[in-house]
Structure formats: structure tokens, C-alpha cells
N, C-alpha and C. Protein backbone atom coordinates (compact mmCIF):
# COMPACT_ATOMS: atom_id res chain seq x y z
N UNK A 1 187.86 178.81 43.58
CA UNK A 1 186.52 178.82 43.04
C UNK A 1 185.76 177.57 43.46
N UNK A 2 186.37 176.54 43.40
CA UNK A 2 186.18 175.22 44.00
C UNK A 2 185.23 175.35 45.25
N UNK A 3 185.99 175.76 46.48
CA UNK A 3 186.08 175.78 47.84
C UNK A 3 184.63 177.02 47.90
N UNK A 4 184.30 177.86 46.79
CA UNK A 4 183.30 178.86 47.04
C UNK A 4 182.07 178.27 46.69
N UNK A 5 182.50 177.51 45.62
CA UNK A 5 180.92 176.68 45.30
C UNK A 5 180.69 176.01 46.19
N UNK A 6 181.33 175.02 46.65
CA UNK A 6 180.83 174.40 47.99
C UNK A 6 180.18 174.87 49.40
N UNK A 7 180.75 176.19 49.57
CA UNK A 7 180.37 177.03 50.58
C UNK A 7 178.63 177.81 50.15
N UNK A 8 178.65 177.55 48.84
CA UNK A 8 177.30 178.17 48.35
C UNK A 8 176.12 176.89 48.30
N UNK A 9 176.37 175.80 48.04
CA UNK A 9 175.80 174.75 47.93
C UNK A 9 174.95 174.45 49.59
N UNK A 10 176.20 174.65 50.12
CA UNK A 10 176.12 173.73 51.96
C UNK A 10 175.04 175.52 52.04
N UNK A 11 175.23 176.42 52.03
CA UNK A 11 174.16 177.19 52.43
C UNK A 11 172.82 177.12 51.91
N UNK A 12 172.72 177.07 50.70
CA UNK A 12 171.51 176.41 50.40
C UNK A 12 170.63 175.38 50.99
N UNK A 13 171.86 174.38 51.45
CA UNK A 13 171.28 173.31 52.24
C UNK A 13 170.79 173.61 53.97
N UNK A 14 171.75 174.33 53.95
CA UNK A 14 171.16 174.86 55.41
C UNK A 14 169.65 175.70 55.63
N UNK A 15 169.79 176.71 54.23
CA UNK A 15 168.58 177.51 53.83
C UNK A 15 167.05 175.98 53.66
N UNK A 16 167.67 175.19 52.77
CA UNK A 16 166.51 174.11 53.09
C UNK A 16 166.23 173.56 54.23
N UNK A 17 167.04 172.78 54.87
CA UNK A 17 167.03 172.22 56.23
C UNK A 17 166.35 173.19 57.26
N UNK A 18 166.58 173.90 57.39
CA UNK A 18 165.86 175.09 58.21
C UNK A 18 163.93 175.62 57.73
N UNK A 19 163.75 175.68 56.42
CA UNK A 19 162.49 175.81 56.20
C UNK A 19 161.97 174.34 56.22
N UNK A 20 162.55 172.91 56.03
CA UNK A 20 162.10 171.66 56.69
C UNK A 20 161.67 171.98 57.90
N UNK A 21 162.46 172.07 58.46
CA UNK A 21 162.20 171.92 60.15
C UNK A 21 161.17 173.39 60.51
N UNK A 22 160.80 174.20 59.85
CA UNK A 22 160.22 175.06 60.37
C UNK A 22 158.41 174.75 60.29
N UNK A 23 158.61 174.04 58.70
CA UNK A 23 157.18 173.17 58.83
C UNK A 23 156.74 172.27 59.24
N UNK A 24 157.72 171.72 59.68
CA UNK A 24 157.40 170.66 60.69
C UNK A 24 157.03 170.65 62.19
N UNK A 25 157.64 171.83 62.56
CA UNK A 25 157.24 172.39 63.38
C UNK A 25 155.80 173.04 63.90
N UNK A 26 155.60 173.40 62.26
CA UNK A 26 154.16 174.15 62.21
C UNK A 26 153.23 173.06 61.86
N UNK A 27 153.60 172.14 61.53
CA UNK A 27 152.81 170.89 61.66
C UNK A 27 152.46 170.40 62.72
N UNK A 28 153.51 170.18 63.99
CA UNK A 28 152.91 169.64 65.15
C UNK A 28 151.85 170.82 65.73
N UNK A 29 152.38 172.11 65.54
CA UNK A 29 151.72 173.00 66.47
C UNK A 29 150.21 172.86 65.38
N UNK A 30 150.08 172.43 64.77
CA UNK A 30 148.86 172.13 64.05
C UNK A 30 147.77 171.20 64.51
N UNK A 31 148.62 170.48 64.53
CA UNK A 31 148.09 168.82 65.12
C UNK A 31 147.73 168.44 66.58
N UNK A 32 148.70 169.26 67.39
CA UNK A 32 148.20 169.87 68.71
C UNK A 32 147.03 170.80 68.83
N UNK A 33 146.77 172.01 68.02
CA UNK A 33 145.84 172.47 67.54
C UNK A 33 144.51 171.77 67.47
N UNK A 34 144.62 171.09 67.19
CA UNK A 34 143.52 170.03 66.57
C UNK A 34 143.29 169.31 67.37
N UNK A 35 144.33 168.41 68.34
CA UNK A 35 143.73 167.38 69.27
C UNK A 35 143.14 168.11 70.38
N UNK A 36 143.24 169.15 70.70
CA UNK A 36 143.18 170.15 71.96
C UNK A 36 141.62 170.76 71.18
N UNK A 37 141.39 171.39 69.96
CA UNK A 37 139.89 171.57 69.52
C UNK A 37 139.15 169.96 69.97
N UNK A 38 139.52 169.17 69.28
CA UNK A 38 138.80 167.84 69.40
C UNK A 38 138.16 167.66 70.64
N UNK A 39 139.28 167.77 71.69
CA UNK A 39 138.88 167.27 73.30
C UNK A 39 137.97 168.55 73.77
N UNK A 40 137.82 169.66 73.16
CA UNK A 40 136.66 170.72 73.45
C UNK A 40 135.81 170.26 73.29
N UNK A 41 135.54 169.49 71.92
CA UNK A 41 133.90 169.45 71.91
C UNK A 41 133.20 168.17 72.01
N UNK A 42 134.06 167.70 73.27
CA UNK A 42 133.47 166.46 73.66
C UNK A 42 132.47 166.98 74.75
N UNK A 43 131.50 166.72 74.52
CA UNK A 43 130.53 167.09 75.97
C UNK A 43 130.59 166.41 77.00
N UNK A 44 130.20 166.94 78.28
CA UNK A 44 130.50 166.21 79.29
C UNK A 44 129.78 165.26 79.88
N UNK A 45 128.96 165.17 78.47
CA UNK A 45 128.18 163.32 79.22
C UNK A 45 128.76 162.32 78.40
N UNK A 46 129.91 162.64 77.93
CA UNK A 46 130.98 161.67 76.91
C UNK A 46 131.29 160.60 78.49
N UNK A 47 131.87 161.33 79.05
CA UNK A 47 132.73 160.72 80.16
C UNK A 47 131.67 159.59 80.71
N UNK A 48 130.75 160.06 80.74
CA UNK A 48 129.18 158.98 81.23
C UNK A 48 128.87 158.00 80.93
N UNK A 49 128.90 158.62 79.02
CA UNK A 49 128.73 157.75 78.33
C UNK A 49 130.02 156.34 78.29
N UNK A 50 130.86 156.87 78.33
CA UNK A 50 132.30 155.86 78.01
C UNK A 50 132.64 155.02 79.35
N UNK A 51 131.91 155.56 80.31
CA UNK A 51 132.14 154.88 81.83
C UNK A 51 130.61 153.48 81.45
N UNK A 52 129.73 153.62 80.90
CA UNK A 52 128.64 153.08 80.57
C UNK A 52 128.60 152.16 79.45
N UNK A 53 129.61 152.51 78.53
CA UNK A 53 129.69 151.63 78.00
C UNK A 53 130.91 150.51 78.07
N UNK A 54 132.10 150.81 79.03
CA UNK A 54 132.42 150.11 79.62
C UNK A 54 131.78 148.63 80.77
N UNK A 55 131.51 149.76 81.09
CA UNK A 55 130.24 148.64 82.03
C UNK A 55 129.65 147.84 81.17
N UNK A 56 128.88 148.03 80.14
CA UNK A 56 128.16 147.23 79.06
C UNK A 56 129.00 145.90 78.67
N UNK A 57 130.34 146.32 77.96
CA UNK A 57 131.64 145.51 77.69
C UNK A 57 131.65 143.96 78.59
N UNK A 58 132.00 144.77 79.93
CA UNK A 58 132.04 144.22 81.21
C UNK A 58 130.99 142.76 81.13
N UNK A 59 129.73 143.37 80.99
CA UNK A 59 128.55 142.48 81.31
C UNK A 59 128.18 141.16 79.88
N UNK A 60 128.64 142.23 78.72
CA UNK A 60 128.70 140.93 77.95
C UNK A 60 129.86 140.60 77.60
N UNK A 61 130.71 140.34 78.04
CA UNK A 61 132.33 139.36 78.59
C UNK A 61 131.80 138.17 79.42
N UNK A 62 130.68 138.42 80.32
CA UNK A 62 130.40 137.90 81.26
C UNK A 62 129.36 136.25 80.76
N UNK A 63 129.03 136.69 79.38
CA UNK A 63 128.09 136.05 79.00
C UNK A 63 128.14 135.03 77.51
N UNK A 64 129.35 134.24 77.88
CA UNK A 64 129.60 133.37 76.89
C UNK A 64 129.03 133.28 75.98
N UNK A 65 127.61 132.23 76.28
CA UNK A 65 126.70 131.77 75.60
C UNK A 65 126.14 132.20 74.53
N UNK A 66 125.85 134.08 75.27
CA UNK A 66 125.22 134.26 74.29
C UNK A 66 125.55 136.07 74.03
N UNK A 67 127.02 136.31 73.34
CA UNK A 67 127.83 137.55 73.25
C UNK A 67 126.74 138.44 72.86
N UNK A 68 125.64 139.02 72.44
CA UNK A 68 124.76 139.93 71.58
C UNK A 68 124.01 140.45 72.93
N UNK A 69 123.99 139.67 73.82
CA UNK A 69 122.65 140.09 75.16
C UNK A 69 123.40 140.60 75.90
N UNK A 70 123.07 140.97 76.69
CA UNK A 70 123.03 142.59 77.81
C UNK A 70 122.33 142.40 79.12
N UNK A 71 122.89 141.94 80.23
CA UNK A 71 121.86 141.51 80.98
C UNK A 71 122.11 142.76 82.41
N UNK A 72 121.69 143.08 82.58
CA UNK A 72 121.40 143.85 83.86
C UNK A 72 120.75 143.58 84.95
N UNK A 73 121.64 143.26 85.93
CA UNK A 73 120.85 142.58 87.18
C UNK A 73 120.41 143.43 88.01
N UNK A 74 120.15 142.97 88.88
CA UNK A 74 119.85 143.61 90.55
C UNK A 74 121.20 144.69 90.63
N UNK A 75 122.47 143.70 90.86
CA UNK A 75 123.33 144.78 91.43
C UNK A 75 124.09 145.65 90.67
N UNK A 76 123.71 145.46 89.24
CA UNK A 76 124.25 146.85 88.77
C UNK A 76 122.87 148.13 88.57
N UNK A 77 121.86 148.27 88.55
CA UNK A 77 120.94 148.78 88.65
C UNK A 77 121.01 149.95 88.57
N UNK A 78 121.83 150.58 89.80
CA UNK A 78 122.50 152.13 89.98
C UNK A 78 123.43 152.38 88.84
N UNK A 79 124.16 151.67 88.53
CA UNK A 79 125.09 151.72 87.62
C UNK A 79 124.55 152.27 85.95
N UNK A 80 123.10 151.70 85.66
CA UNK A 80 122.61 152.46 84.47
C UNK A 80 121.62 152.88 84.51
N UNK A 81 120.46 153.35 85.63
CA UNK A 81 119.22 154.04 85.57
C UNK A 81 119.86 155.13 86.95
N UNK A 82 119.02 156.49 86.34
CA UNK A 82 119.47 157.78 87.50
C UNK A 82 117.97 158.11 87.95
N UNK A 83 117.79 158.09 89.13
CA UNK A 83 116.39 158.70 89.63
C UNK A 83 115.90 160.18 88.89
N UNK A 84 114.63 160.58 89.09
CA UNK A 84 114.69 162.24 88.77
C UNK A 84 113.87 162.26 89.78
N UNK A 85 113.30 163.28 89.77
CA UNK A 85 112.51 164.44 90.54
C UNK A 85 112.08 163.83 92.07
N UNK A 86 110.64 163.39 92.10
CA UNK A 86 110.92 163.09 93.69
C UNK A 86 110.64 161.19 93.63
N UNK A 87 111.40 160.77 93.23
CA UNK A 87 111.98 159.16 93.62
C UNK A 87 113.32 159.31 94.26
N UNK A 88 112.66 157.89 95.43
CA UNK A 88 113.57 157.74 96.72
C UNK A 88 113.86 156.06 96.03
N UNK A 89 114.87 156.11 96.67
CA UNK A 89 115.96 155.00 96.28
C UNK A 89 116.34 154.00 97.86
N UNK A 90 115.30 152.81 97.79
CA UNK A 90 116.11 152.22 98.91
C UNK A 90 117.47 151.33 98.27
N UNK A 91 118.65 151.21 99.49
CA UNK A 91 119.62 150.41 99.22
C UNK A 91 119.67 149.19 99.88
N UNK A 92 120.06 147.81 99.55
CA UNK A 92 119.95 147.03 100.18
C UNK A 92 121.78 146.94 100.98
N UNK A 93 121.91 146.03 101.88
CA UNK A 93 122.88 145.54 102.79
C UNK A 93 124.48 146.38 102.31
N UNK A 94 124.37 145.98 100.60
CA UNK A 94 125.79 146.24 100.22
C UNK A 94 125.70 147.42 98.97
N UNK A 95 124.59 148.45 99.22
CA UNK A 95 124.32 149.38 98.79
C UNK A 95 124.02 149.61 97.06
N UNK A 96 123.53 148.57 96.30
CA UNK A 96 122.83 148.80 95.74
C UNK A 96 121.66 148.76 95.65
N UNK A 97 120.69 149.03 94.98
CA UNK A 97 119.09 149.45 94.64
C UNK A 97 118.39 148.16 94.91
N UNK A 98 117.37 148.65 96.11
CA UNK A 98 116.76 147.72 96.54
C UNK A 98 115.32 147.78 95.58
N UNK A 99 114.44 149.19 96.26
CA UNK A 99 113.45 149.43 95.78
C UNK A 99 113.53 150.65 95.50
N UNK A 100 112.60 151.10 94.10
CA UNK A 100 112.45 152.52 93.85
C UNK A 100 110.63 153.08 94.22
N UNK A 101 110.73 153.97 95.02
CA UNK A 101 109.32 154.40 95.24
C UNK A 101 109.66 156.00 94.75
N UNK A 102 108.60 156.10 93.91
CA UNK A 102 108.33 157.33 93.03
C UNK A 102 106.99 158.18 93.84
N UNK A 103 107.13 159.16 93.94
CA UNK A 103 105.50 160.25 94.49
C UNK A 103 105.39 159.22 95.75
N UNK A 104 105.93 159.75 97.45
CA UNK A 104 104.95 159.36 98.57
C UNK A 104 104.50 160.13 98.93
N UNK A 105 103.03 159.57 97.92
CA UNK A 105 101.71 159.67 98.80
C UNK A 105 101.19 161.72 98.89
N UNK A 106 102.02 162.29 98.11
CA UNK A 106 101.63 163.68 97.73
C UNK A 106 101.12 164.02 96.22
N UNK A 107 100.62 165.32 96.74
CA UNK A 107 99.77 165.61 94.90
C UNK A 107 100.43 166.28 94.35
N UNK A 108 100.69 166.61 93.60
CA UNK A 108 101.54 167.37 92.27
C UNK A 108 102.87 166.80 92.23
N UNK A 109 103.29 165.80 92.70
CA UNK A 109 104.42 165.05 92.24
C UNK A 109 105.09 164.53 90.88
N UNK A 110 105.74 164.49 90.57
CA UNK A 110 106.52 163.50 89.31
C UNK A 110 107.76 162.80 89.69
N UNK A 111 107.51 161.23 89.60
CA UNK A 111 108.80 161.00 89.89
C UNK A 111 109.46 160.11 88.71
N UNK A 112 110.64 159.44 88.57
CA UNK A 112 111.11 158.57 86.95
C UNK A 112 112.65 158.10 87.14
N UNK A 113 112.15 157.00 86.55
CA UNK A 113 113.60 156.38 86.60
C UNK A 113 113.92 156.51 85.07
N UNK A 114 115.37 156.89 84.47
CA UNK A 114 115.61 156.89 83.33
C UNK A 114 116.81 156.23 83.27
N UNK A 115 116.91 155.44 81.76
CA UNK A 115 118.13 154.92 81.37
C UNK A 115 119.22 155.54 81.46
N UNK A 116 120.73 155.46 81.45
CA UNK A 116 121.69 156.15 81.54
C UNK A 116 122.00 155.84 79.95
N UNK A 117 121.72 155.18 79.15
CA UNK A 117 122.29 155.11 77.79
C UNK A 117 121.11 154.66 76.50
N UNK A 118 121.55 154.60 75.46
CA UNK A 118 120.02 154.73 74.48
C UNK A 118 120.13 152.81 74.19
N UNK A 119 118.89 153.03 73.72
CA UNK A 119 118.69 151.57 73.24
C UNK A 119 118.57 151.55 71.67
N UNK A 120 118.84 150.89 71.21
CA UNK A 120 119.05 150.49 69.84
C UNK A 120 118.30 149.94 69.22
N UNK A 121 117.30 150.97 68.52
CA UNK A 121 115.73 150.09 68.57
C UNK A 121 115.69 149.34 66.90
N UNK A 122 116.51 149.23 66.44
CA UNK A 122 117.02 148.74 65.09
C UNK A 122 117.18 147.05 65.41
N UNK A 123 117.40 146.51 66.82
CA UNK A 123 117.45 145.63 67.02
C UNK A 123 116.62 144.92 68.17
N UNK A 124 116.63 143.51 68.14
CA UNK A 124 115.48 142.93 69.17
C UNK A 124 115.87 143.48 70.31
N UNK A 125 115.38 143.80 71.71
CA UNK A 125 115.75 144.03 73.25
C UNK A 125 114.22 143.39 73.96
N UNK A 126 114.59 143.11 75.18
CA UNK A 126 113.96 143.32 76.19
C UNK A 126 113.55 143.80 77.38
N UNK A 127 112.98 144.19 78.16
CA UNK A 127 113.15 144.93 78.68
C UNK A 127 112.12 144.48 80.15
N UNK A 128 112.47 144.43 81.13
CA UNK A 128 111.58 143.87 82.53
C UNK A 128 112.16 144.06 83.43
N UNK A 129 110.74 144.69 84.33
CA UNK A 129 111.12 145.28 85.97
C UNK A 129 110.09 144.65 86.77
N UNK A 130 110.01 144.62 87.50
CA UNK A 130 108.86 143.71 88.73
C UNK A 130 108.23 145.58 89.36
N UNK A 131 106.45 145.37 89.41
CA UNK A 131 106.50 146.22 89.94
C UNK A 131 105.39 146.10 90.89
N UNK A 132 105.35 146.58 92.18
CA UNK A 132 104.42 146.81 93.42
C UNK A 132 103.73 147.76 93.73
N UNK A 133 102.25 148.13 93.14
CA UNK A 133 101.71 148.95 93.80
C UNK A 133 101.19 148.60 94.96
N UNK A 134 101.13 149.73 95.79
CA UNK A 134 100.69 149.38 97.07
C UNK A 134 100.15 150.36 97.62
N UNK A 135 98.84 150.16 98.13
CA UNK A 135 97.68 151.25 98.65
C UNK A 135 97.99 151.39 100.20
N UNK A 136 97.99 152.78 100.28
CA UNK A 136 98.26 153.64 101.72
C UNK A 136 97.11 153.68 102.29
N UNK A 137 97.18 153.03 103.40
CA UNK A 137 95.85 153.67 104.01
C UNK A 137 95.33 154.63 104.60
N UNK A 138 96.44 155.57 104.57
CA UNK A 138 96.34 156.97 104.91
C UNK A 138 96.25 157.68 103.79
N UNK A 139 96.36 156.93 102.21
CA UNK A 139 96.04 158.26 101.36
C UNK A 139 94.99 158.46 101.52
N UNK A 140 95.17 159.69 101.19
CA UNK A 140 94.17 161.02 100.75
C UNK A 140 93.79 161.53 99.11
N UNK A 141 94.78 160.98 98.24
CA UNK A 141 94.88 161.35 97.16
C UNK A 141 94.76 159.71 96.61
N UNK A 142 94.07 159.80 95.44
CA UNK A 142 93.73 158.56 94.87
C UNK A 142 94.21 158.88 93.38
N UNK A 143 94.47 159.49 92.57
CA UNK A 143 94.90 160.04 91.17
C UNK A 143 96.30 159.26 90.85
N UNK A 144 96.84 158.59 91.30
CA UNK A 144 98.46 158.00 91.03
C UNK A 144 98.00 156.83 89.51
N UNK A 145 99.15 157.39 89.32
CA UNK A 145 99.32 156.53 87.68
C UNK A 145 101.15 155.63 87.99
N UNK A 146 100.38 155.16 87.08
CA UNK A 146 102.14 154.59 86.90
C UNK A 146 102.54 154.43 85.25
N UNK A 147 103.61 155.03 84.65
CA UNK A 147 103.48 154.83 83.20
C UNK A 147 105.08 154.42 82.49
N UNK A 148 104.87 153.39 81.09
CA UNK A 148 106.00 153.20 81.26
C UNK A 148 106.60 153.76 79.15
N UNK A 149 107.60 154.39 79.47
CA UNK A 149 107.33 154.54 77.87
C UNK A 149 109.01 154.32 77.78
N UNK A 150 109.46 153.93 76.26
CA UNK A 150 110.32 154.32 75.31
C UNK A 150 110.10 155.40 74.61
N UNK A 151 111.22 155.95 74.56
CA UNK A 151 110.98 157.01 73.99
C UNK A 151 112.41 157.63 74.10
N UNK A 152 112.95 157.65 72.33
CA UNK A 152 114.62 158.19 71.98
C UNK A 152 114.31 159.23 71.72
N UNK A 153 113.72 160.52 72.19
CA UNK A 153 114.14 161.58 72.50
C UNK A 153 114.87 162.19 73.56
N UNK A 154 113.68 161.85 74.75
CA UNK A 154 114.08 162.39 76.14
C UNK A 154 115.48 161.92 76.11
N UNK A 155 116.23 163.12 76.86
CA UNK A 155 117.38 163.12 78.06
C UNK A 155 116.90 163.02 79.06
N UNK A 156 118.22 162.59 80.09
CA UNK A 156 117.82 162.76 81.50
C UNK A 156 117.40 164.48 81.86
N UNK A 157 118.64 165.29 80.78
CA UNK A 157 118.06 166.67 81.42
C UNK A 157 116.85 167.06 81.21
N UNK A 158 115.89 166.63 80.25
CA UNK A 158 114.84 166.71 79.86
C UNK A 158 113.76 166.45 81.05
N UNK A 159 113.74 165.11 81.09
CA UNK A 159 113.30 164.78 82.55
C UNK A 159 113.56 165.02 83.72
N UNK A 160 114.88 165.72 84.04
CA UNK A 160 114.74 166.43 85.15
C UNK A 160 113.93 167.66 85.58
N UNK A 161 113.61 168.39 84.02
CA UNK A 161 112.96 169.71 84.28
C UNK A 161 111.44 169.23 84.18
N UNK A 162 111.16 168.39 83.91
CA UNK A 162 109.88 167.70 84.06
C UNK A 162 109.56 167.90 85.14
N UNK A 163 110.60 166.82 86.41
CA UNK A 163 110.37 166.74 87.67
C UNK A 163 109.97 167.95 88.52
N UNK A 164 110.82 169.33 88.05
CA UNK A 164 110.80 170.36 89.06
C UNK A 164 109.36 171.29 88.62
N UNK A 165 108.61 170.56 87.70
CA UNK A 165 107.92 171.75 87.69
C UNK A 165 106.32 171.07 87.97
């Protein structure tokens, strides 16, 4: 009788040990579940974004003095503004952004340079570009504007469909 109780006990335990491990099981396949939804609904200007704000990291590492500022030079330029519609992009020697010329010298044009990431208007920034107009003496068309806005709505995709139409 001894030797039967024991044999009834250890099955029980096996009967537990087995529904352990079966939820645990159904736990990972859960949790996998979940990290695999997660990485769905990352959109694919995550990757943009996280390459950009790396870069950001980068630039204020760079800047002892004064950790809060953000400085963007000449040669990263390409690195956080994307042309749209019809702006041409010169490169200088070692291929970053020399000059940007927006609309040559045609009518119904749009052209724009946009940020690659948002600004944080909760806090002080600055913001400065050098700019050159310069009269063609072959235009024909005199109507050119040049305009400069903030504005945390627009996307780039936004402004691209600007450009095409």
C-alpha cells in the first residue's frame, strides 16, 4: 500500500510538472506574439527616424560646452534636410551640399528643402541658412518668391505631393 501511494503522488507530480511547462510554453509563444506585433507597427520612417537621431547624439557628444545645442554644419546638411520637387542639389569636392537652387528659371515650379526630424518648439532653437538670390538675365518669368515657414504639421510626404502638382 506504501509503494502505491507513492506511485500516485509522483503521478500527480508529473500531471503538475507537465501543465507547468505547458504554460510556459504558452507564455513564450505569447511573448513572441507580441514582440513580432510590436515590430509590425513600427512604420518605416522609424528606421529614419532612429538613424537621425543617432546622428543628433553624435553632434551633441561633440559639444562639451554646451550639451543642450545641436549644431548642424555644412557637412552634415544631407544628413538632415531631403530636397522635394524640383530642387537641384550641388555637391562640393567630398560630396556634401554645396548649394541648393530651387525652380530654374521655369513657371509653375515648386521647389523645398525640408527637415528630416521635428523641432521641439516647447524649447528655445535657432535656426540659420545664408541665402542668394540671383537674377537671370535670361529670365522671362519675374513671379519667384522665396518663403520660409515652421510649421509641425507638414511631412516630407506632404510636401512631396505639393511638389508634383
Amino acid at each position: 500500500m506504501k509503494h502505491g501511494c507513492t506511485w500516485i503522488r509522483s503521478n500527480r507530480f508529473l500531471v503538475f510538472l507537465r501543465y507547468l511547462i505547458a504554460i510556459g510554453l504558452l507564455f513564450v509563444v505569447a511573448l513572441l506574439g507580441v514582440k513580432i506585433a510590436a515590430a509590425a507597427t513600427i512604420s518605416p520612417g522609424a528606421a529614419q527616424l532612429a538613424q537621425t537621431n543617432q546622428l543628433v547624439q553624435h553632434l551633441l557628444a561633440a559639444d562639451p560646452a554646451d550639451p543642450n545645442r545641436v549644431y548642424i554644419g555644412n557637412d552634415q546638411t544631407q544628413d538632415f534636410f531631403s530636397p522635394h520637387g524640383h530642387t537641384e542639389i550641388s555637391t562640393a569636392g567630398a560630396g556634401h551640399w554645396s548649394q541648393i537652387q530651387s525652380t530654374d528659371n521655369h513657371g509653375f515650379e515648386l521647389g523645398a528643402v525640408t527637415l528630416n526630424m521635428r523641432i521641439d518648439m516647447q524649447h528655445d532653437f535657432s535656426f540659420s541658412w545664408q541665402v542668394r538670390l540671383k537674377k537671370d538675365p535670361n529670365a522671362s518669368l519675374i513671379a519667384d518668391g522665396v518663403g520660409f515657414a515652421l510649421h509641425p504639421t507638414y511631412t516630407a510626404d506632404e510636401v512631396k505631393a505639393m511638389g508634383s502638382t
